[in-house]
Protein backbone atom coordinates (compact mmCIF):
# COMPACT_ATOMS: atom_id res chain seq x y z
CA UNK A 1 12.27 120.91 31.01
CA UNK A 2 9.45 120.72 32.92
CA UNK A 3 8.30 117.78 35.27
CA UNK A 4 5.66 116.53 32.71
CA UNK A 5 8.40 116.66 29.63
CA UNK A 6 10.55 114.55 31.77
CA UNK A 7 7.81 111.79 32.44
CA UNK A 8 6.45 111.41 28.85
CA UNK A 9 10.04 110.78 27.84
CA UNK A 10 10.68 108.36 30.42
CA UNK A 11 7.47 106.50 29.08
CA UNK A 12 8.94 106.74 25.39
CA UNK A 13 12.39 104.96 26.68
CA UNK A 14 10.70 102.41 28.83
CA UNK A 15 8.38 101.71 25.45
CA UNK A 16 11.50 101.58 23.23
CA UNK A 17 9.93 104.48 20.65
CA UNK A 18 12.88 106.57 21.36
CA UNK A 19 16.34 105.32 21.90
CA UNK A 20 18.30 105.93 25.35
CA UNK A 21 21.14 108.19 23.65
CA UNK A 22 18.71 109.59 21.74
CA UNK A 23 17.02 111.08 24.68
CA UNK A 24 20.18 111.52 26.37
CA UNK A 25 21.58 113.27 23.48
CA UNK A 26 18.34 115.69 23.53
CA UNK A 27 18.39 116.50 27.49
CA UNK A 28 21.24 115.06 29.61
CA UNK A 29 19.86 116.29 32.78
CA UNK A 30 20.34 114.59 36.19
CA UNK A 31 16.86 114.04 36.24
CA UNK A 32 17.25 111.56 33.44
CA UNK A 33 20.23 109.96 34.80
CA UNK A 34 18.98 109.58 37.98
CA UNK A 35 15.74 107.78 36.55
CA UNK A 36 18.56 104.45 35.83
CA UNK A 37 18.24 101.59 37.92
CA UNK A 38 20.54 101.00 40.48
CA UNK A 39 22.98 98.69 41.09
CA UNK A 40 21.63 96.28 43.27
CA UNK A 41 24.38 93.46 43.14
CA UNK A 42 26.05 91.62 45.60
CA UNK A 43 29.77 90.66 45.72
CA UNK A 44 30.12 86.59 45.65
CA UNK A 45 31.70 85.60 48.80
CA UNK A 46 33.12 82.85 47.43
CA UNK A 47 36.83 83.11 46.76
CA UNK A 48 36.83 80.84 43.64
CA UNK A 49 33.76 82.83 42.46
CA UNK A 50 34.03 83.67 38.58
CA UNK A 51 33.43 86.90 37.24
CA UNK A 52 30.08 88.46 37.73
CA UNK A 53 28.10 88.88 34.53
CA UNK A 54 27.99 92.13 32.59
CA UNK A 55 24.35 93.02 32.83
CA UNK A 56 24.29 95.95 30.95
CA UNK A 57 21.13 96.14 28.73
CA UNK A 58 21.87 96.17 24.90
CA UNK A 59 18.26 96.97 22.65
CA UNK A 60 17.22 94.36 20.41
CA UNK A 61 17.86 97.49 17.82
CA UNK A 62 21.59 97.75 18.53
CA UNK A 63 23.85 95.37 16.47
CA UNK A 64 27.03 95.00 17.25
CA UNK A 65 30.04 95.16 14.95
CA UNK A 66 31.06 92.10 12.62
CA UNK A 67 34.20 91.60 14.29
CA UNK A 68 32.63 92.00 17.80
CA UNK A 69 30.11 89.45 17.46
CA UNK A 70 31.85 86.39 19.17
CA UNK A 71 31.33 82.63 17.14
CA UNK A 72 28.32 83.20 15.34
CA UNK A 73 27.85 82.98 11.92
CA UNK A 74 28.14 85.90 9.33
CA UNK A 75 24.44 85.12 7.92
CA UNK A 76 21.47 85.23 11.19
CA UNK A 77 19.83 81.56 11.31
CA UNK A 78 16.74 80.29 12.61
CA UNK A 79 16.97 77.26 14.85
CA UNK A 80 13.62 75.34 13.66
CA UNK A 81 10.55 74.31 15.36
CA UNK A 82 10.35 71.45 17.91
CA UNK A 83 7.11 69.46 16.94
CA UNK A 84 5.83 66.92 19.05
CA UNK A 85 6.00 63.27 17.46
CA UNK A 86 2.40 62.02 15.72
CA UNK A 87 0.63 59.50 17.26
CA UNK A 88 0.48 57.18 14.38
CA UNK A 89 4.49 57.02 14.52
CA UNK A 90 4.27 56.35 18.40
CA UNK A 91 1.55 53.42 17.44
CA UNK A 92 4.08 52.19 14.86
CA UNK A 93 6.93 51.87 18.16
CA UNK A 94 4.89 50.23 19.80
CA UNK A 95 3.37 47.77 17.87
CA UNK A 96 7.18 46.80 16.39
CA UNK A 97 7.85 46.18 20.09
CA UNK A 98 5.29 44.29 20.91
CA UNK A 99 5.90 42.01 17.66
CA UNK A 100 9.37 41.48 18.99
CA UNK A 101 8.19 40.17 22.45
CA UNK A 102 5.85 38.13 21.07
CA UNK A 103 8.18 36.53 18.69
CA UNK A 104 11.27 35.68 21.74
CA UNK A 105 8.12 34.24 23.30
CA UNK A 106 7.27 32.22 20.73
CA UNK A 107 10.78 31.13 20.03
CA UNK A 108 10.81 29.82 23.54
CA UNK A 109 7.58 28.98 24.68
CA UNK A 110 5.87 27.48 21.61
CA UNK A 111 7.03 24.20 20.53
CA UNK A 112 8.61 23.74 16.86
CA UNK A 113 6.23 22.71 13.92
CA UNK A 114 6.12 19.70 12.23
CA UNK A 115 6.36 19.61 8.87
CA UNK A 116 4.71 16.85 6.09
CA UNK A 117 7.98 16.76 4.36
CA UNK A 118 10.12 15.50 7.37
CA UNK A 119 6.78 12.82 8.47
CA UNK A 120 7.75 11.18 5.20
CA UNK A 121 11.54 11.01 5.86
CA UNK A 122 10.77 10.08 9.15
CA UNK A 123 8.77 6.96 8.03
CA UNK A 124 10.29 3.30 6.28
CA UNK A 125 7.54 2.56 4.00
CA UNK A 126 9.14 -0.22 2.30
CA UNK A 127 9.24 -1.72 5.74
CA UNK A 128 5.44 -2.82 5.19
CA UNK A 129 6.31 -4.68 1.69
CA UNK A 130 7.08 -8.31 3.59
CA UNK A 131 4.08 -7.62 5.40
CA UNK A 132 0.99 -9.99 4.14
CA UNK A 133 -1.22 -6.89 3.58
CA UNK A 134 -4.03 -8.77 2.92
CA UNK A 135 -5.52 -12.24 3.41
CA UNK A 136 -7.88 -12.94 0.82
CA UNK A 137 -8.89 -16.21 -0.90
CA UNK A 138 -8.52 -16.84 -4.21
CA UNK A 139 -5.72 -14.31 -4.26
CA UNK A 140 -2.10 -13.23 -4.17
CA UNK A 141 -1.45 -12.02 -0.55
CA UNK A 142 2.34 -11.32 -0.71
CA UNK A 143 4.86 -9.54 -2.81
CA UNK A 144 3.79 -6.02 -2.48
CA UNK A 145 5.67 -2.84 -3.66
CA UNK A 146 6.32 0.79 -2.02
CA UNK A 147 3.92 3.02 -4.92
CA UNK A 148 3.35 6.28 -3.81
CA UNK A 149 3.09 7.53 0.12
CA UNK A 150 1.47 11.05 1.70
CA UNK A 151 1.41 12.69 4.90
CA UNK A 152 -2.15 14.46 5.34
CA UNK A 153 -1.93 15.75 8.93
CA UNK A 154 -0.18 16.55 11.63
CA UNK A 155 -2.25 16.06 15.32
CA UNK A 156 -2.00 17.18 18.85
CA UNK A 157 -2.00 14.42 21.14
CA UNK A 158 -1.41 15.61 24.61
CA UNK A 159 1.67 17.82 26.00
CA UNK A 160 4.65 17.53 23.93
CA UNK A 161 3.48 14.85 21.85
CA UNK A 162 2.10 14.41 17.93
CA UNK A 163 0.97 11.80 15.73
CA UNK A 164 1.20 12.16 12.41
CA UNK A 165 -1.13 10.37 9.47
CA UNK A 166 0.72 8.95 6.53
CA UNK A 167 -0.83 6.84 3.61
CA UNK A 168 0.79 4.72 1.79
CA UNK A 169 0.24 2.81 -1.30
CA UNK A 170 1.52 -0.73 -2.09
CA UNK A 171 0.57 -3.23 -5.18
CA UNK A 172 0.78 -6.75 -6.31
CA UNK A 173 -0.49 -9.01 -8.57
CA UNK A 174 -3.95 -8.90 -7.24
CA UNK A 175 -4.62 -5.90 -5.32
CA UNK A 176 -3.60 -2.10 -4.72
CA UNK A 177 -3.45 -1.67 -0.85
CA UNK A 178 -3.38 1.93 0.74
CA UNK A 179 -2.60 1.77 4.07
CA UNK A 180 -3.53 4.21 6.66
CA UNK A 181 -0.60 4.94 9.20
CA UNK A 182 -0.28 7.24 12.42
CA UNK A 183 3.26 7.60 13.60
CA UNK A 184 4.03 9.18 17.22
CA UNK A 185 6.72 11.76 18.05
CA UNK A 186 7.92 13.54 21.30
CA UNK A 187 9.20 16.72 22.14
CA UNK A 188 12.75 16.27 23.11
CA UNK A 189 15.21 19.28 23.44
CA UNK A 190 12.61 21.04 21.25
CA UNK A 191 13.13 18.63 18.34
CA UNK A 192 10.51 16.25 17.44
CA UNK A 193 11.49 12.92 17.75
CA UNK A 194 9.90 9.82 16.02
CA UNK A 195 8.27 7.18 17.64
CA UNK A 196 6.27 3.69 17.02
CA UNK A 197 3.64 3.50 14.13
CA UNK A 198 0.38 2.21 14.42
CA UNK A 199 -1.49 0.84 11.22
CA UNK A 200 -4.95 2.49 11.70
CA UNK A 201 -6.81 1.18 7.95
CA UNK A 202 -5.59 -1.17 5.31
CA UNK A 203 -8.30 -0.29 1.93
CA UNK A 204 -7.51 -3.20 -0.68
CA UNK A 205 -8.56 -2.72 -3.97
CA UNK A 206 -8.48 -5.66 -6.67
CA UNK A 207 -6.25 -5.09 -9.95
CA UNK A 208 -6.87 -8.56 -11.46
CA UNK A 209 -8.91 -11.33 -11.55
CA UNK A 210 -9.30 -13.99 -8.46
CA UNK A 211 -6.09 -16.57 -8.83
CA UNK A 212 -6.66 -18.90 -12.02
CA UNK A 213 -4.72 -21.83 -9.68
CA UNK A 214 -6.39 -20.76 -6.70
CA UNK A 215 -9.91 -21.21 -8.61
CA UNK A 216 -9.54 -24.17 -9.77
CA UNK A 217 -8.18 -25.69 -6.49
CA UNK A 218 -11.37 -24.95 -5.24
CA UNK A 219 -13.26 -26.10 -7.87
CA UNK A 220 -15.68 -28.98 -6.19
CA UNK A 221 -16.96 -26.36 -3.57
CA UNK A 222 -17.82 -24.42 -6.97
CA UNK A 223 -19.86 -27.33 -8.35
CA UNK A 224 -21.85 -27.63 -4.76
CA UNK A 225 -22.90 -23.86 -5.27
CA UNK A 226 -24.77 -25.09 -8.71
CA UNK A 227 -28.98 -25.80 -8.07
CA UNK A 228 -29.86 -29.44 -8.28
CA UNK A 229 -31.55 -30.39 -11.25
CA UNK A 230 -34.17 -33.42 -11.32
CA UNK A 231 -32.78 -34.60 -7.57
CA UNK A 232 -29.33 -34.38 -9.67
CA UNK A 233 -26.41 -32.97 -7.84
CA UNK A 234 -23.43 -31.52 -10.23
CA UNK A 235 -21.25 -32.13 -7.33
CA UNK A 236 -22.30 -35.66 -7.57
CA UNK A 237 -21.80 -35.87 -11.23
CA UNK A 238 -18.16 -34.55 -11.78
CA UNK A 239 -16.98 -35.48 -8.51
CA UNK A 240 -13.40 -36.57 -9.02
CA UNK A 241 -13.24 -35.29 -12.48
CA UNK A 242 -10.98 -33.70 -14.66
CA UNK A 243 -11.46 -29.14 -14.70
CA UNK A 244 -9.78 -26.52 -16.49
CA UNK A 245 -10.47 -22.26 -16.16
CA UNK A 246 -11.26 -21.52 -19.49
CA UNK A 247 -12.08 -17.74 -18.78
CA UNK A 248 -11.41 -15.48 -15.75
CA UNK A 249 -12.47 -11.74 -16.19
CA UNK A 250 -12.46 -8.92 -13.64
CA UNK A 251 -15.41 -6.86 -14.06
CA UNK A 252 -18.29 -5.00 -11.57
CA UNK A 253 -21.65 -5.34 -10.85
CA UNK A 254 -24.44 -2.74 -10.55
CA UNK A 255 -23.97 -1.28 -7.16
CA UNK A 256 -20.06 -0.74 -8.50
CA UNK A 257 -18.55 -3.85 -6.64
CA UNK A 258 -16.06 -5.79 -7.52
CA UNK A 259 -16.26 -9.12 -9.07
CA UNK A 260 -15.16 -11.90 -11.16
CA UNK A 261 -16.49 -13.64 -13.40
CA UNK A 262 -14.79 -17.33 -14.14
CA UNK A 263 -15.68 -20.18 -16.46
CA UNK A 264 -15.15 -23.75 -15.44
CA UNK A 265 -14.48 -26.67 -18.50
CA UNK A 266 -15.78 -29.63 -16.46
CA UNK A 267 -15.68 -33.34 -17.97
CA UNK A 268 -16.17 -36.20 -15.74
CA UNK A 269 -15.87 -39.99 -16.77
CA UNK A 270 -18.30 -42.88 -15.07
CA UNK A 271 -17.67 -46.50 -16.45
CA UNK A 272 -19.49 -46.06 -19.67
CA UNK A 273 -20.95 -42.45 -19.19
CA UNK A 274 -19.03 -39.58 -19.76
CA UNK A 275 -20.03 -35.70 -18.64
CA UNK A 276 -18.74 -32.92 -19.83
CA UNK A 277 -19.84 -28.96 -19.49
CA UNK A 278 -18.97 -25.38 -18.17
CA UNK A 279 -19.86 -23.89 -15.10
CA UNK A 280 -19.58 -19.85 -14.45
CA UNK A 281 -19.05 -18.94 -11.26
CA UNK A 282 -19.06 -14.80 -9.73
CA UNK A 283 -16.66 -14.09 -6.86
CA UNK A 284 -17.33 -10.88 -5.49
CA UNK A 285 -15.10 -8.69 -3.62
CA UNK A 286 -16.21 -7.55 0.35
CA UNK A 287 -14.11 -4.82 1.85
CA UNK A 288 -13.35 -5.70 5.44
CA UNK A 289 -15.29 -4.79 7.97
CA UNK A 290 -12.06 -4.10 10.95
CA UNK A 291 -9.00 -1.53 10.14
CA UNK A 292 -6.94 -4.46 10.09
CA UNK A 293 -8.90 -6.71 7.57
CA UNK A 294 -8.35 -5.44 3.98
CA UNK A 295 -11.38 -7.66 2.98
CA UNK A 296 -11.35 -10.94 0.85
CA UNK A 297 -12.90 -12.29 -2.68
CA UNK A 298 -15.87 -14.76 -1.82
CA UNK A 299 -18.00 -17.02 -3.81
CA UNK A 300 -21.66 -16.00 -4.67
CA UNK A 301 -22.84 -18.24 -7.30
CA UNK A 302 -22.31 -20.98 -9.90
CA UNK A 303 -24.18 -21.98 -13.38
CA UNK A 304 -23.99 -24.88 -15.30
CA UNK A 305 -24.70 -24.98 -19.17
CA UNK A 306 -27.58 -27.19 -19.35
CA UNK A 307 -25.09 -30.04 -21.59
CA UNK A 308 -23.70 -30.42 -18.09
CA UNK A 309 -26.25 -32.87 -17.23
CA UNK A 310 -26.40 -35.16 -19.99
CA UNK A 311 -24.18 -38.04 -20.57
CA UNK A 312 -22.70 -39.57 -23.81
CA UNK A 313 -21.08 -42.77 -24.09
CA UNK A 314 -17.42 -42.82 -22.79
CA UNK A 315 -14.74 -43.86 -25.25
CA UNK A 316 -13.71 -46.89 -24.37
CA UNK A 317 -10.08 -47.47 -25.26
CA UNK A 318 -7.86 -47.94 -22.73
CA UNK A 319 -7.18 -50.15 -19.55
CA UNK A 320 -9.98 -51.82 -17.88
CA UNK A 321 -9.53 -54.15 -14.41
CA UNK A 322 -12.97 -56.07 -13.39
CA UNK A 323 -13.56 -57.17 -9.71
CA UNK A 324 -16.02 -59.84 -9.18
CA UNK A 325 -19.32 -58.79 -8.40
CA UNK A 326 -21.13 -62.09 -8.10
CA UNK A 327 -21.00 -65.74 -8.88
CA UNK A 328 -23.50 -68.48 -10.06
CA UNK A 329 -23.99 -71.69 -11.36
CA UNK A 330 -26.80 -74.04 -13.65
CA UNK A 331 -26.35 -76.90 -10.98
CA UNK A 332 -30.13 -77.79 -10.54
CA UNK A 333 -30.37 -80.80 -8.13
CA UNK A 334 -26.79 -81.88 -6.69
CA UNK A 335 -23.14 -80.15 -7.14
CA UNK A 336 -24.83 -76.62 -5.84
CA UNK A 337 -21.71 -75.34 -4.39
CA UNK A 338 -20.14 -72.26 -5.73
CA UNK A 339 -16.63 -71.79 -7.05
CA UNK A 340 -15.01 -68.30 -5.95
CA UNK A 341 -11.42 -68.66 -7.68
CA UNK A 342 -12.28 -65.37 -9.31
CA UNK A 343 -12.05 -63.23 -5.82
CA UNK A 344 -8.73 -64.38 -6.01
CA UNK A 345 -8.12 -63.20 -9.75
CA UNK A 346 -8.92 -60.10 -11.38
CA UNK A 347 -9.97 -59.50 -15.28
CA UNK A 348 -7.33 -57.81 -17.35
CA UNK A 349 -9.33 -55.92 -20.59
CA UNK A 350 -7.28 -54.17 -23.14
CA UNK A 351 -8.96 -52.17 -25.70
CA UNK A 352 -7.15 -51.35 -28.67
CA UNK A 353 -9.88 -49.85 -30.68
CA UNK A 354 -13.59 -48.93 -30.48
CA UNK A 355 -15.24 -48.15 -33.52
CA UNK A 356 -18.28 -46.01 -32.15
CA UNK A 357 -20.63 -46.03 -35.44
CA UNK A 358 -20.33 -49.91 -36.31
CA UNK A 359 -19.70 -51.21 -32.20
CA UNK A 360 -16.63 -52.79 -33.69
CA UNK A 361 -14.29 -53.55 -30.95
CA UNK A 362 -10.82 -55.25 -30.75
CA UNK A 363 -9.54 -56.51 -27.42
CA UNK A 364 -6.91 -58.30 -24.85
CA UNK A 365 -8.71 -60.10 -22.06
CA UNK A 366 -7.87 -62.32 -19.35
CA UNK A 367 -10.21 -64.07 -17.15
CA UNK A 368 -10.87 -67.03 -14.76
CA UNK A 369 -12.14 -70.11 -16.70
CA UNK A 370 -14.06 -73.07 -14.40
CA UNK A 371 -12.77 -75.89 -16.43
CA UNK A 372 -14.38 -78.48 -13.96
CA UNK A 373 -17.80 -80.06 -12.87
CA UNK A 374 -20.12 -78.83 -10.39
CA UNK A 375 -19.16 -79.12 -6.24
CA UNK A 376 -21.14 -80.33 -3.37
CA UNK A 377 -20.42 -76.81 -1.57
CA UNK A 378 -19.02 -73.19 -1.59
CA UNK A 379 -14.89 -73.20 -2.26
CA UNK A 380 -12.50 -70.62 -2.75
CA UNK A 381 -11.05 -72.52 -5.95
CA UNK A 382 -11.20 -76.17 -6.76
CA UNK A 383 -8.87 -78.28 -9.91
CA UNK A 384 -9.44 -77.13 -13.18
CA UNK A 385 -9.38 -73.05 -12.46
CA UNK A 386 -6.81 -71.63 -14.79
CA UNK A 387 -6.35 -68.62 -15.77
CA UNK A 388 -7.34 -68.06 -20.09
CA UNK A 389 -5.42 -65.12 -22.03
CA UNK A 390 -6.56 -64.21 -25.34
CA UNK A 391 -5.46 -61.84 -27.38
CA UNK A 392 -6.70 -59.90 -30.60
CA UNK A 393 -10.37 -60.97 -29.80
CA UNK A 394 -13.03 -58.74 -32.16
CA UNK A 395 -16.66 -58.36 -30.92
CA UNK A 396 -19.30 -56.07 -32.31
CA UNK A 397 -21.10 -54.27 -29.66
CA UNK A 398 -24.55 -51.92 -29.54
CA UNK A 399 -23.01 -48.36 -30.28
CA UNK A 400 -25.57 -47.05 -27.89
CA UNK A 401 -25.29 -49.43 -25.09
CA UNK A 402 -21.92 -51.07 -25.44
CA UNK A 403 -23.40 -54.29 -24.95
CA UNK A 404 -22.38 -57.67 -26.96
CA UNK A 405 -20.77 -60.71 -26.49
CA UNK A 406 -19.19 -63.46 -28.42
CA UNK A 407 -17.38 -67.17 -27.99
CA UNK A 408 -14.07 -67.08 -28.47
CA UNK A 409 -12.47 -69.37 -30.65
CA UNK A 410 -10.35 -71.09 -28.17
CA UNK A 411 -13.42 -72.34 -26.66
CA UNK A 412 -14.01 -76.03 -25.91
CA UNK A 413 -9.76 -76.56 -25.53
CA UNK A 414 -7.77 -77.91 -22.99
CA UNK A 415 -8.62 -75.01 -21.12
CA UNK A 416 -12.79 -75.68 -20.93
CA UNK A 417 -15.45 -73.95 -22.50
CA UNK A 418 -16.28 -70.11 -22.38
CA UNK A 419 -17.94 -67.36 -23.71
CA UNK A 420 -17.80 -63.67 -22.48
CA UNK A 421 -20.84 -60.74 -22.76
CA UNK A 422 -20.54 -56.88 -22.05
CA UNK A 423 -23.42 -55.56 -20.19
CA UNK A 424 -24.16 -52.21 -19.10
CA UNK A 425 -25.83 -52.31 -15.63
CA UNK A 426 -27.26 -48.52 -15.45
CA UNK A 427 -24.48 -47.02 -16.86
CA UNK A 428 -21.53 -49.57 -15.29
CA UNK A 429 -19.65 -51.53 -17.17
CA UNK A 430 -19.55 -55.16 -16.67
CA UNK A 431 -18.04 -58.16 -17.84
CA UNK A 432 -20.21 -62.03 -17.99
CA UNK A 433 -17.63 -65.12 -18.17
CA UNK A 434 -19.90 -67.97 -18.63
CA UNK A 435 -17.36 -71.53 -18.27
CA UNK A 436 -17.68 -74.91 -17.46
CA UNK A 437 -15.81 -78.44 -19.04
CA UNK A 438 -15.00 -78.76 -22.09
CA UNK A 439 -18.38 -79.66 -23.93
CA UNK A 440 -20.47 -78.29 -21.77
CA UNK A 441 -21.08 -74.97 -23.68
CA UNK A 442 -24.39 -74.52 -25.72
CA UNK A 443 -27.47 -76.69 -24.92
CA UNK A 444 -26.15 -78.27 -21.49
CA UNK A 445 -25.95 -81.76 -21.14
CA UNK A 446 -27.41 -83.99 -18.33
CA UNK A 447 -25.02 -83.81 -15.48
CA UNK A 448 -22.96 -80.63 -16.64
CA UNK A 449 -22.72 -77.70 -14.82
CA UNK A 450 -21.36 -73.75 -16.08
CA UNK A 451 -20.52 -71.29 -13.73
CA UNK A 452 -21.52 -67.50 -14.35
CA UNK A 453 -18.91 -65.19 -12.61
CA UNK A 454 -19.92 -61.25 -13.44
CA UNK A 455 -16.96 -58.65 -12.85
CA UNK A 456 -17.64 -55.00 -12.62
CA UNK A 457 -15.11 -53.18 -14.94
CA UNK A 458 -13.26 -50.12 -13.81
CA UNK A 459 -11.05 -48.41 -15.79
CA UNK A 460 -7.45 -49.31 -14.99
């Protein structure tokens, strides 16, 4: 073989196209043998060393016997590829353990919430009902009820602390009252821990009319609120009288306010005059003006029926007591003194029946009778006062004045002589005993002297 043989078959074996027995099986020439590589190993000094590792080269085309191969498998496997992890899944870590840190954070830095639902367990409404919620005139100020309560926010107010709003609605028989209420809490051992309360608005709204009893009580500062008619005051007229509420209706005005409208039955009695009418006054309603005012009912004006002015003629039945008004006498030259014994004594008139179309009247009277002859000066009584009773006396008056008189049939007696007259002195009633001796009634005689005592009648 020559030289050149020899080196293109060494290039074959080094390329693997031809196999090393194959070429040794072809030519097995020292050449070819002496073209291995040698042995270029070292012993390990090393007394423990292990076993030095069998280097010999074995082609990727040589397969070893089944039973030689050592552990493996009977079938070839391929171990799969290692990809690196997308960036998406890596975002995904890291995001999940961010979420986590933030949440022990929270956990221990960020305080607890608050929740509506525990304000309003937190919070004794019904502690407010024997409160006096409002203060209003002409209404019902007490006796409210727990109606309905919310909580509507929960506020920040400094470190560790809260307030939280409540409202809470209450009723009576006057008004619906929603009352605005903050209540404080603290942080304590991270729990939230209630506080005081602080009433913040009180909004009252009316539900009825203004107080029937209350109304009336106040009925004479009603009549002042009534325009003067002719100089005429109303308050001047039915001063003192007798009022009733007749009507009482909640209702609003224009602009949406509250108000009530109540009717007045007035009826006032005076001497022989008698009144009688309505007024109407409107109360209106004025929210307060402060959170702690829930506002009040106030008067702003009063009516009368135009009947209100006008008198009638008083019924007259009844008791009437007279106080003497004045005193006189017919003495013309000597006896001018004046005999007062009726200061002392009142009239007694008992009216058992007034007939108002025919002035027919029936009476009870008792009076001072002057049963005596004049005096040289003023006395409080002299002899021959006494005192006259009579009983089942009939007069006929004027229906339209109530004015009359008569003489008695027991006049000219043992007890003098008399005769009585009504008069009505601008609307008063009054009572004229005319008396003097016996005899001296009618045309007067020389020498005799009556005494005129007038009493002003008031009803008993």
């Amino acid at each position: 073989m020559t030289d050149e043989r020899q080196i293109e078959l060494d290039d074959e074996v080094r390329q693997g196209d031809v196999a090393p027995d194959a070429a040794t099986e072809s030519e097995a020439t020292p050449a070819a043998v002496s073209a291995q590589e040698p042995d270029t190993s070292f012993p390990d000094p090393r007394p423990d060393a292990p076993e030095p590792i069998d280097k010999t080269f074995i082609s990727s085309t040589t397969k070893l016997p089944p039973d030689e191969r050592p552990n493996l498998s009977e079938e070839p496997f391929e171990v799969p590829e290692r990809r690196p992890m997308p960036m998406w899944a890596l975002g995904v870590i890291v995001a999940a353990a961010a979420a986590i840190i933030v949440a022990v954070a929270i956990a221990f830095l960020v305080p607890p919430t608050l929740a509506l639902d525990r304000v309003l367990m937190d919070f004794d409404a019904t502690e407010l009902e024997s409160l006096e919620l409002t203060n209003s005139v002409y209404a019902s100020n007490d006796g409210y009820r727990l109606v309905g309560r919310q909580a509507s926010g929960v506020y920040d107010d400094g470190t560790n602390r809260k307030v939280a709003h409540i409202e809470v609605a209450y009723s009576n028989r006057s008004f619906s009252v929603v009352v605005g209420i903050d209540l404080s809490y603290t942080l304590v051992d991270r729990q939230w821990v209630p506080g005081d309360y602080r009433i913040t608005s009180i909004d009252a709204t009316p539900t009825a009319p203004v107080d029937r009893d209350l109304a009336l009580a106040d009925v004479e500062k009603v009549l002042t609120k009534v325009a003067p008619v002719r100089g005429m005051r109303l308050g001047d007229i039915y001063g003192g009288g007798t009022y009733e509420v007749i009507d009482n209706e909640l209702g609003s005005n224009e602009r949406g306010d509250a108000i009530c409208t109540t009717t007045f039955a007035i009826h006032s009695t005076h001497d022989l005059s008698q009144y009688d009418g309505q007024v109407e006054a409107v109360f209106q309603f004025f929210p307060g003006a402060a959170s702690s005012d829930a506002g009040t009912w106030g008067l702003v004006s009063a009516t009368a029926t135009e009947d209100s002015w006008k008198p009638s003629l008083a019924q007259v039945e009844g008791t009437w007591v007279g106080t003497l008004r004045s005193t006189a006498n017919t003495a013309l030259l000597v006896d001018t003194g004046l005999c007062k014994a009726g200061e002392t004594r009142e009239v007694v008139l008992d009216v058992h029946g007034y007939d108002a179309d025919t002035g027919r009247i029936s009476l009870d009277v008792s009076f001072v009778a002057h049963n005596h002859a004049g005096i040289p000066e003023d006395g409080a009584s002299t002899e021959g006062d006494v005192i006259v009773t009579l009983e089942d006396q009939v007069a006929t008056l004027d229906p339209e004045t109530l004015e009359g008189g008569w003489q008695p049939s027991e006049s000219g007696g043992e007890q003098g002589s008399f005769s009585l007259a009504f008069v009505n002195h601008d609307g008063v009633w009054e009572l004229q005993v005319t008396s003097g001796e016996a005899g001296s009634d009618g045309v007067l005689a020389l020498g005799m002297t009556q005494f005129v005592d007038t009493y002003v009648l008031e009803r008993g």
